[in-house]
Protein backbone atom coordinates (compact mmCIF):
# COMPACT_ATOMS: atom_id res chain seq x y z
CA UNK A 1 1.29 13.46 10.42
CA UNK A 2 0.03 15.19 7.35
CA UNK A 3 -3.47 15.90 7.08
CA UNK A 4 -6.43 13.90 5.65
CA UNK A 5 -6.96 16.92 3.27
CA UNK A 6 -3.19 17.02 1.87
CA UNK A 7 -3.49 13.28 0.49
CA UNK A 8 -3.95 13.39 -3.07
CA UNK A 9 -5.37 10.63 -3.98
CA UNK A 10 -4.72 11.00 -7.99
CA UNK A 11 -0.55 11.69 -7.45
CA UNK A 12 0.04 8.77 -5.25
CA UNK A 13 -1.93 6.27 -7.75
CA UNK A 14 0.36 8.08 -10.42
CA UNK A 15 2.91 7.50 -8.83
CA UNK A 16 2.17 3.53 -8.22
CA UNK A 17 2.19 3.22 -11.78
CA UNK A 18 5.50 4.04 -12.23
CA UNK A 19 6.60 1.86 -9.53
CA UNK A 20 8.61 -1.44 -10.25
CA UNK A 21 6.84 -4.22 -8.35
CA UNK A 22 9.54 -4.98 -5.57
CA UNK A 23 8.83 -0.60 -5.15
CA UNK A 24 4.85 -1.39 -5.01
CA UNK A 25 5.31 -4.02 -3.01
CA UNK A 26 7.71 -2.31 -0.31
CA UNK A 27 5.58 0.51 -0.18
CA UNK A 28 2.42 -1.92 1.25
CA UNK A 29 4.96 -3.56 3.25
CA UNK A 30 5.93 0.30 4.74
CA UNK A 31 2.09 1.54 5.25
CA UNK A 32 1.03 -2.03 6.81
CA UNK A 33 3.48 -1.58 9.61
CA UNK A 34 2.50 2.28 9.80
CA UNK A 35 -1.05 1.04 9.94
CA UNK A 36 -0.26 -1.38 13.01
CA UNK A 37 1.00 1.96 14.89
CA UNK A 38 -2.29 3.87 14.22
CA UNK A 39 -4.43 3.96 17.70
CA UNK A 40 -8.13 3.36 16.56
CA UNK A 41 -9.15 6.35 17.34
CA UNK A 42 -7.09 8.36 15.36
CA UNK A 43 -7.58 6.00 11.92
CA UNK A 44 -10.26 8.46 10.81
CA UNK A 45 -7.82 11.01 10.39
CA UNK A 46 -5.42 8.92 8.81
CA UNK A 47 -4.67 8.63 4.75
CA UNK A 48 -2.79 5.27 5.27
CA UNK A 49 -5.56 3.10 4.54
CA UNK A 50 -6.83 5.11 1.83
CA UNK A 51 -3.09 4.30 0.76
CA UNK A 52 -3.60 0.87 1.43
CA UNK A 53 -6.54 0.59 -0.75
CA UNK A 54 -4.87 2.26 -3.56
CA UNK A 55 -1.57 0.17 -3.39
CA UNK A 56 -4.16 -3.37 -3.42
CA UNK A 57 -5.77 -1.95 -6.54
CA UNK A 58 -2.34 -0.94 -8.19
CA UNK A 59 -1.20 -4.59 -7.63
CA UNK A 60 -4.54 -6.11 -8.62
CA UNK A 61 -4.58 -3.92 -12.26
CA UNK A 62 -0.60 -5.70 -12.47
CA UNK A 63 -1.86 -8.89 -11.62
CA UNK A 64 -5.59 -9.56 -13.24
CA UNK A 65 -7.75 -12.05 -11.12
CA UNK A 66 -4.47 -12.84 -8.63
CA UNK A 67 -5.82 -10.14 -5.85
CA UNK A 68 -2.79 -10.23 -3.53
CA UNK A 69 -1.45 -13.38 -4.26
CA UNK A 70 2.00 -11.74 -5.81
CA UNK A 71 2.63 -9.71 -2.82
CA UNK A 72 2.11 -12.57 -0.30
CA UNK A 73 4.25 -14.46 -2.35
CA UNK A 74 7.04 -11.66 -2.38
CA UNK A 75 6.81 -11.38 1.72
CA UNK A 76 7.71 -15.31 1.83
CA UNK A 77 10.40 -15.08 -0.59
CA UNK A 78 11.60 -12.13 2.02
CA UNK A 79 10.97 -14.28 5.14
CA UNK A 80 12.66 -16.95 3.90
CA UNK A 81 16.03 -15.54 2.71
């Protein structure tokens, strides 16, 4: 796992931006199931919920005053195909 220190913070919220929304969306789908792996006591040393922060905010700037509403809503639509 890459360290703490190689995550740059600036590129990956770059390169949310330029993510379509079923991309933005698969990518918090992809780090919450990497997150569930995660023992606690190795979380300190992990950038994935640093990621996860940054993917919430991406989808909150796309969707003013929604918070995650649009990604729950895309995991249904998932589930239920």
């Amino acid at each position: 796992m890459p360290d703490q220190a190689d995550f740059d913070a600036g590129d990956f919220a770059n390169r949310l931006a330029a993510m379509s929304e079923d991309e933005l969306f698969e990518t918090m789908r992809g780090l919450e199931e990497e997150s569930e792996s995660i023992p606690p006591d190795e979380r300190d040393g992990s950038d994935v919920f640093a990621k996860i922060a940054l993917v919430e905010t991406a989808i909150e700037d796309r969707f003013p005053g929604q918070l995650l509403a649009p990604y729950k809503d895309w995991q249904q639509r998932r589930t239920a195909s």
